[in-house]
Protein backbone atom coordinates (compact mmCIF):
# COMPACT_ATOMS: atom_id res chain seq x y z
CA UNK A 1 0.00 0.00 0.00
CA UNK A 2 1.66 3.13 -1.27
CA UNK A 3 -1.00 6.11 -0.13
CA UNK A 4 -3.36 6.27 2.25
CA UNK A 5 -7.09 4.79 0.76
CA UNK A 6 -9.92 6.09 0.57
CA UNK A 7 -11.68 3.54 3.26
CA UNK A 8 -10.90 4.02 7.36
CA UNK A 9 -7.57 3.49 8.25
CA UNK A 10 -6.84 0.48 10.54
CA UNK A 11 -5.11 1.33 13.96
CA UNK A 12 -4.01 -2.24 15.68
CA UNK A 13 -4.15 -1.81 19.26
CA UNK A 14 -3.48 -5.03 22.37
CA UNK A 15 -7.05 -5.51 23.64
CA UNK A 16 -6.09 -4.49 27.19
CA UNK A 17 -8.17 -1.47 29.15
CA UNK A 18 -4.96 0.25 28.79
CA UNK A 19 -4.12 -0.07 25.26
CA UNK A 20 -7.39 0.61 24.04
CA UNK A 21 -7.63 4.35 25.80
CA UNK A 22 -4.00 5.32 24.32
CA UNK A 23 -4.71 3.79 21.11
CA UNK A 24 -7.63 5.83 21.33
CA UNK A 25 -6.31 8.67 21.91
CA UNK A 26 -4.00 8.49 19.14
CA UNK A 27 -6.72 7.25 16.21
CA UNK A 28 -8.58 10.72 17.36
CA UNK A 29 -4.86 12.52 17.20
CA UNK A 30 -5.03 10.73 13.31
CA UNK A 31 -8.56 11.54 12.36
CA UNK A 32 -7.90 15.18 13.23
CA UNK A 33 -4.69 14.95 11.34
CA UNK A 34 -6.12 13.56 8.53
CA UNK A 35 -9.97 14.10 7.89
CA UNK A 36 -10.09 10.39 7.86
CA UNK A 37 -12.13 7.93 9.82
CA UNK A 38 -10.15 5.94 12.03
CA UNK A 39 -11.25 2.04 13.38
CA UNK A 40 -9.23 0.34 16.43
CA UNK A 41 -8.48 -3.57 15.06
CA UNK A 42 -7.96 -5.66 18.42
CA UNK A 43 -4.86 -8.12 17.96
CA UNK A 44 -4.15 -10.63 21.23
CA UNK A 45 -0.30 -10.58 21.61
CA UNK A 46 1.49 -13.86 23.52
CA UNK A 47 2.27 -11.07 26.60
CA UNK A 48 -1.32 -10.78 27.00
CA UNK A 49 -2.19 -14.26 26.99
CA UNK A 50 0.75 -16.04 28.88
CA UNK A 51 0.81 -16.23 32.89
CA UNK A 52 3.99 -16.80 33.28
CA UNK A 53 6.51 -13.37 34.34
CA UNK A 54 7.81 -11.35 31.55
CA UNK A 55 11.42 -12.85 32.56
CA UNK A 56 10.01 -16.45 31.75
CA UNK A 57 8.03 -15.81 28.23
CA UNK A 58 11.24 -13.37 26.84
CA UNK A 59 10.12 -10.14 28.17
CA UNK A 60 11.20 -8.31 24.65
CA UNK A 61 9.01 -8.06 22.44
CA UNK A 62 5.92 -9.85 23.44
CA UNK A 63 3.40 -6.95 23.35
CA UNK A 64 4.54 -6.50 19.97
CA UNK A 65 5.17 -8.90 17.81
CA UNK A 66 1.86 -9.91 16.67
CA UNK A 67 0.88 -6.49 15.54
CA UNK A 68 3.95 -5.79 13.77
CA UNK A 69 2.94 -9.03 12.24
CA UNK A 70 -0.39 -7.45 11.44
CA UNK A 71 1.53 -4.49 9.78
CA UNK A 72 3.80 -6.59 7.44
CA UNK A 73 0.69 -8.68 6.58
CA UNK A 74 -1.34 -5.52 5.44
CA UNK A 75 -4.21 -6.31 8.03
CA UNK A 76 -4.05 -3.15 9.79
CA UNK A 77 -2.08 0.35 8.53
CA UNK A 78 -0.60 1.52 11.58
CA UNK A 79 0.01 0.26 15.56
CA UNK A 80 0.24 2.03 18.70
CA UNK A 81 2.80 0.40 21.49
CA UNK A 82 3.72 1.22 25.07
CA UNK A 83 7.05 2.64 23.95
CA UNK A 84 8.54 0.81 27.02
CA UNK A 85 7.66 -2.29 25.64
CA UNK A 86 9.19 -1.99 22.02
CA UNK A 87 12.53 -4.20 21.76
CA UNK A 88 15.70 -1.73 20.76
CA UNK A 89 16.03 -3.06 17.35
CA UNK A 90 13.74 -1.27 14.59
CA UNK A 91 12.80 -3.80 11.56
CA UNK A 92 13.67 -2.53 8.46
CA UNK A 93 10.48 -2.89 6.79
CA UNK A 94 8.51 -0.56 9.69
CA UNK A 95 9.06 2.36 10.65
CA UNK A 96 8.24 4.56 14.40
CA UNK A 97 6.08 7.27 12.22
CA UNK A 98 5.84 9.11 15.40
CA UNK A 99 6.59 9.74 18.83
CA UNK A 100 3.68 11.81 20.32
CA UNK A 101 4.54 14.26 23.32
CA UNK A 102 5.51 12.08 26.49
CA UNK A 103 3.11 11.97 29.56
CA UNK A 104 4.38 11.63 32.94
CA UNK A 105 7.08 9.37 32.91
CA UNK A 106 7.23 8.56 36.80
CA UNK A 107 5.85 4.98 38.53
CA UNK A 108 3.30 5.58 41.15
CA UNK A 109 2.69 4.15 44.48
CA UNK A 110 -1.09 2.86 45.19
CA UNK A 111 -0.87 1.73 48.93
CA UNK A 112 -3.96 0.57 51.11
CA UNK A 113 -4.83 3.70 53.38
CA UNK A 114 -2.81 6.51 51.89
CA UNK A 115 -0.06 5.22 53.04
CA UNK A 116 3.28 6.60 51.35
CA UNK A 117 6.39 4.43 50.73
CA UNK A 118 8.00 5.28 53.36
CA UNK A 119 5.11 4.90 55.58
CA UNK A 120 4.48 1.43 55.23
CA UNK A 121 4.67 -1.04 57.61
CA UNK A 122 7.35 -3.57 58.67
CA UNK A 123 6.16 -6.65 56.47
CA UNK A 124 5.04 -4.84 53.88
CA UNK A 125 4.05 -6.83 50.72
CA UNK A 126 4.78 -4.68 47.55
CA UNK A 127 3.55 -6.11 44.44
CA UNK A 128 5.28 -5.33 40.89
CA UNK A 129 5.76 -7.31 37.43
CA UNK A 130 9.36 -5.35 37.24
CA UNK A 131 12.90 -6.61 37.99
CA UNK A 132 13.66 -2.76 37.64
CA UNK A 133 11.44 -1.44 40.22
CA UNK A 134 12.30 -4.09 42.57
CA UNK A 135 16.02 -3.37 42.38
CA UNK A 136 14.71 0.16 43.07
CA UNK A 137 12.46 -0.60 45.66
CA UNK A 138 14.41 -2.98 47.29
CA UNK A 139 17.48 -0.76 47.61
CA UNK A 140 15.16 2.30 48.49
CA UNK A 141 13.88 0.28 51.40
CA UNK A 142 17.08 -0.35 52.99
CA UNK A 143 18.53 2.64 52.85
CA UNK A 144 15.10 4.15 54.79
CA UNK A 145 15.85 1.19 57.20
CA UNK A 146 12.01 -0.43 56.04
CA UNK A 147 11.34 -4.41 56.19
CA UNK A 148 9.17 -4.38 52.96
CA UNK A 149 8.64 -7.78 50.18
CA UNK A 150 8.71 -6.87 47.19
CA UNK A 151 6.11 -9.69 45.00
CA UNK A 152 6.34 -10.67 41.77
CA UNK A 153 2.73 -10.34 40.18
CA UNK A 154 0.86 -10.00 36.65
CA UNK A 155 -2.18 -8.44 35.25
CA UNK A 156 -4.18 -5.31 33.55
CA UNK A 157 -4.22 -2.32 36.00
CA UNK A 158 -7.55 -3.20 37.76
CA UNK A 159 -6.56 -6.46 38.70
CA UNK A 160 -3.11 -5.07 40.42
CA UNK A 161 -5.02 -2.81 42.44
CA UNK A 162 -7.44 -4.76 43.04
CA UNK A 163 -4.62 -7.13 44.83
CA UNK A 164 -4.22 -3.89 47.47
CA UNK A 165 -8.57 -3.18 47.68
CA UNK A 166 -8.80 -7.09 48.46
CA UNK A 167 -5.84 -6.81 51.14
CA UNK A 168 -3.73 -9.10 49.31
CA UNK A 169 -1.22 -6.45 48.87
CA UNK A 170 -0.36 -3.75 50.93
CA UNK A 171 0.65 -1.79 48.01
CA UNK A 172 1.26 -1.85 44.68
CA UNK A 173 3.85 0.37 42.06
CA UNK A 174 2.51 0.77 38.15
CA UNK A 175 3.89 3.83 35.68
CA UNK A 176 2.03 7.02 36.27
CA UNK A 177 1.28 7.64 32.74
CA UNK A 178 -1.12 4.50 31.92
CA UNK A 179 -2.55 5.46 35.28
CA UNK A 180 -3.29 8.68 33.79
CA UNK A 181 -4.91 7.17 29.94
CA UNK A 182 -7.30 5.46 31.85
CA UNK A 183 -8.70 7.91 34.83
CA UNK A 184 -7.22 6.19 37.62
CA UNK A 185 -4.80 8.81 38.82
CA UNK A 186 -6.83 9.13 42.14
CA UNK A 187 -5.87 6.12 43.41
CA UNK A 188 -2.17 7.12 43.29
CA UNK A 189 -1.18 7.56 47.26
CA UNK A 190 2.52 8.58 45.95
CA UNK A 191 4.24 9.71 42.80
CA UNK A 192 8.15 8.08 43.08
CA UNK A 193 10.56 10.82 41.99
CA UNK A 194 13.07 9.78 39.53
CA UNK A 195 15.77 10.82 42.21
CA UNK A 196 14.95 7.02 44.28
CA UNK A 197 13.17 5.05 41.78
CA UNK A 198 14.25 5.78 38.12
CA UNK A 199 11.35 4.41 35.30
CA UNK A 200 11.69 2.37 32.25
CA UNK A 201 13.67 3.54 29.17
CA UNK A 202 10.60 5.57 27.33
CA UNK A 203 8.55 4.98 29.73
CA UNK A 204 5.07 7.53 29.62
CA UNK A 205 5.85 7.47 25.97
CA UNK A 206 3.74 5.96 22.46
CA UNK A 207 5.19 4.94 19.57
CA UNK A 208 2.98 5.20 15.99
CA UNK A 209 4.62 2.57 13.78
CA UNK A 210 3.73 1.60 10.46
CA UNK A 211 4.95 0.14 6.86
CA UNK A 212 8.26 1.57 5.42
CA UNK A 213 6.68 1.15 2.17
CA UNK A 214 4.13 4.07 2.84
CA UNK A 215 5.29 6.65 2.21
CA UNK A 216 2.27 8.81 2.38
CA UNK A 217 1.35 7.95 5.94
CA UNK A 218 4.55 7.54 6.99
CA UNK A 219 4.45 11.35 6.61
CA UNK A 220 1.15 12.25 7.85
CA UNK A 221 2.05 10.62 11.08
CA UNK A 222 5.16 12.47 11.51
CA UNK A 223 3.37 15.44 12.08
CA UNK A 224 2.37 14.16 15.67
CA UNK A 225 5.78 13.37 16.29
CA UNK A 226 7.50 15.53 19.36
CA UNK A 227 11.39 15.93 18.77
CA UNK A 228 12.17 16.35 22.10
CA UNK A 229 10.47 13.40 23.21
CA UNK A 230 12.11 11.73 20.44
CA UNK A 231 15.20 12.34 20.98
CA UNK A 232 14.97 11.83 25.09
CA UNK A 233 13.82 8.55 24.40
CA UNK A 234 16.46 7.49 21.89
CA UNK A 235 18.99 8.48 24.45
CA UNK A 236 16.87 5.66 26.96
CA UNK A 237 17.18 2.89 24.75
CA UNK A 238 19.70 3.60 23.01
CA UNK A 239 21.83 3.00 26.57
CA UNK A 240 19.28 -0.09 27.18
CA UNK A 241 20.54 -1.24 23.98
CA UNK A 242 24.13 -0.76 24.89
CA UNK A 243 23.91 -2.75 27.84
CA UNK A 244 22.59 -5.37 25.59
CA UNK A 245 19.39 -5.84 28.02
CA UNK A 246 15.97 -6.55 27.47
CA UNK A 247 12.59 -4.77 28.37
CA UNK A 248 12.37 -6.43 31.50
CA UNK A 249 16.00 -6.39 32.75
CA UNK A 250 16.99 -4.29 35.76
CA UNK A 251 17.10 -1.27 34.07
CA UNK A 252 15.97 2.26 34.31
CA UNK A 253 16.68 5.37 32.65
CA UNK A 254 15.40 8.49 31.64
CA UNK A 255 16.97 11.82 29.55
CA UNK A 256 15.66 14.74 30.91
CA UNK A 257 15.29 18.51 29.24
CA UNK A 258 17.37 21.40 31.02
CA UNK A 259 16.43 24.67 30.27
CA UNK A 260 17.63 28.26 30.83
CA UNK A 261 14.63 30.34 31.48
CA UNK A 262 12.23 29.13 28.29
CA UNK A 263 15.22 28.09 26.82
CA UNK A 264 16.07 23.84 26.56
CA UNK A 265 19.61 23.66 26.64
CA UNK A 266 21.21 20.39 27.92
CA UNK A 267 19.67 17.13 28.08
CA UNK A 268 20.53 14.85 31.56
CA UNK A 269 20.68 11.30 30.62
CA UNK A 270 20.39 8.95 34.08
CA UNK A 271 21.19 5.23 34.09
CA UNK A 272 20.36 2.67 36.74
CA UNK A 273 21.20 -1.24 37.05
CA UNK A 274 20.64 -3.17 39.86
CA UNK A 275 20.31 -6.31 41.55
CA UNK A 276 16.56 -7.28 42.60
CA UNK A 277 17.53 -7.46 46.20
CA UNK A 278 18.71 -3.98 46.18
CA UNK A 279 21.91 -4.86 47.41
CA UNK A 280 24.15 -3.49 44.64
CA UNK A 281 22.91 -0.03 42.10
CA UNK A 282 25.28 0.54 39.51
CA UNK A 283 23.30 4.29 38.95
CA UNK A 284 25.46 6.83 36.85
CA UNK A 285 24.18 10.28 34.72
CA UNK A 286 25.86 12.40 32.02
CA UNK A 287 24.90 15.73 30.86
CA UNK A 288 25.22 17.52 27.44
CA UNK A 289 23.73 19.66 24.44
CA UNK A 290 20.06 18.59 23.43
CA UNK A 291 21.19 16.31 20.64
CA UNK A 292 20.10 17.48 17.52
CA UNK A 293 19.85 13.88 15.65
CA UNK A 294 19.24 10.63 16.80
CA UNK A 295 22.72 9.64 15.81
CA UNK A 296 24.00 12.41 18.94
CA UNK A 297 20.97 11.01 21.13
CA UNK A 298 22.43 7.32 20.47
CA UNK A 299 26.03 7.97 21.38
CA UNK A 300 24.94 9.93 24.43
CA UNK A 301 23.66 6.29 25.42
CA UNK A 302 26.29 4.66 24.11
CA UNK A 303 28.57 6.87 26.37
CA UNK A 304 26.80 6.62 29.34
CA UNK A 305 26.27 2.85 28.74
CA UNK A 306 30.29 2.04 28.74
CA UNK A 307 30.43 4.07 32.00
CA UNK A 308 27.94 2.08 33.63
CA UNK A 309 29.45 -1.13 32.29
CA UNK A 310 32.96 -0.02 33.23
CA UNK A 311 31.49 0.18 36.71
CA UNK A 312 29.91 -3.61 36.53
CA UNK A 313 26.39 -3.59 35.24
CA UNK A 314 26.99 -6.45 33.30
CA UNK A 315 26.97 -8.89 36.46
CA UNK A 316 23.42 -6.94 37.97
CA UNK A 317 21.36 -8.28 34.60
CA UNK A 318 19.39 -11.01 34.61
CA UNK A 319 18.32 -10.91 31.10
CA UNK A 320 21.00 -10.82 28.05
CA UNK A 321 19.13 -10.19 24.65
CA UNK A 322 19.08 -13.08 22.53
């Protein structure tokens, strides 16, 4: 398909709560954009169907590959993924069309009776899906002194806070942002500051991705693309990538915008590994100009990556990509 057709374009979203609001959001973003009518095709991915921990099934990829399948197989035109979840090597043959404007890229505490992190009790039962945040959590905990377990757990949004309404949980930890996309932002009890917990690489962000070979759309799209979200995230995973991790290794980063007055003029780029336990961080930042191409956002990565390596990260990762 080499322009954009005359019937409704075909947005392939996961058929989670989540993933339907944000790939929402963006088929109104493209019917604005374009004039042209804009239907959600629902596409099960192997992440959504599988119990087992992201660690067990692969953790890269999973969300994904069955709509990029979609894509190459001309059943849908374009796909909207959790950014977070998109493995660090682009296909060839598709192409990230656009990065919207990031939300909130923080993780959020939900505890049972407003309690705040450091508030909770001795015995504490934390649940998270995240090697990442437990390494985070974990190591926050001891340095606060706190006897907290950290739990391994799956499952759409409602059912993870529904683990702390039922008392199963004391608490739970999920990213601000989809917390936000679906109206659930009041049951935050405590927004974790990238200064003790640091999020996934491109976390809060979308990704529009579609065929190479169209051209047309490919262009369209780019007009909802944000180029300093762009190039913040391409710093993330560009330094996931680096450390030759996977989505659900112990990693966290994030680049953020400096400005001077109204003006942006350096970008901080923070890296965190980390054992689960939270015995051992390996947590290291770099500063420089906004990069003005993704080639200078993927050597600031790069750069920060051999740092971190230099200082051991390889031994804190539990995951190796394949």
């Amino acid at each position: 398909m080499n322009d954009i057709p005359s019937r409704p374009l075909r947005l392939g979203t996961r058929r989670s709560k989540l993933a339907m609001a944000q790939s929402g959001q963006v088929a109104e973003a493209v019917r604005q954009l374009t004039g042209r009518p804009v239907e959600l095709v629902e596409i099960t991915t192997y992440g959504d169907v599988s119990r087992e921990s992201l660690a067990q099934i692969g953790g890269t990829g999973v969300f994904v590959s069955a709509l990029r399948d979609a894509l190459l197989a001309d059943e849908i035109d374009l796909a909207v993924h959790s950014l977070k979840d998109l493995p660090t090597a682009q296909p060839d043959d598709l192409v990230l069309a656009a990065i919207p404007v990031r939300e909130d890229p923080r993780d959020a505490l939900i505890a049972r009776d407003g309690l705040t992190f450091e508030n909770l009790p001795a015995g504490a039962r934390v649940g998270t899906g995240s090697p990442r945040r437990m390494a985070q959590l974990n190591a926050w905990a001891r340095a606060l002194g706190l006897d907290i377990e950290t739990v391994p757990i799956r499952g759409n949004v409602d059912t993870r806070i529904g683990y702390v309404t039922d008392g199963e949980l004391d608490a739970v930890v999920l990213a601000a942002a989809g917390l936000s996309r679906i109206g659930r932002l009041g049951d935050v009890t405590q927004f974790l500051e990238p200064d003790v917990v640091l999020p996934a690489p491109g976390q809060g962000a979308l990704a529009v991705e579609c065929a190479a070979t169209n051209a047309q759309l490919v262009a369209r799209l780019a007009e909802l693309d944000d180029p300093f979200t762009r190039v913040a995230v391409t710093a993330e995973r560009s330094l996931l990538a680096a450390l030759e991790a996977g989505c659900s290794a112990p990693v966290g980063a994030l680049a953020d915008l400096l400005a001077d007055g109204q003006v942006v003029t350096e970008m901080r780029l923070r890296g965190v590994v980390g054992s689960t336990d939270g015995q051992t961080l390996v947590q290291l930042s770099t500063t420089g100009p906004v990069p003005s191409s993704s080639e200078e956002a993927v050597a600031l990565g790069r750069e920060l990556a051999a740092a971190m390596l230099d200082k051991g990260a390889a031994g804190l990762m539990g995951e190796r990509a394949l």
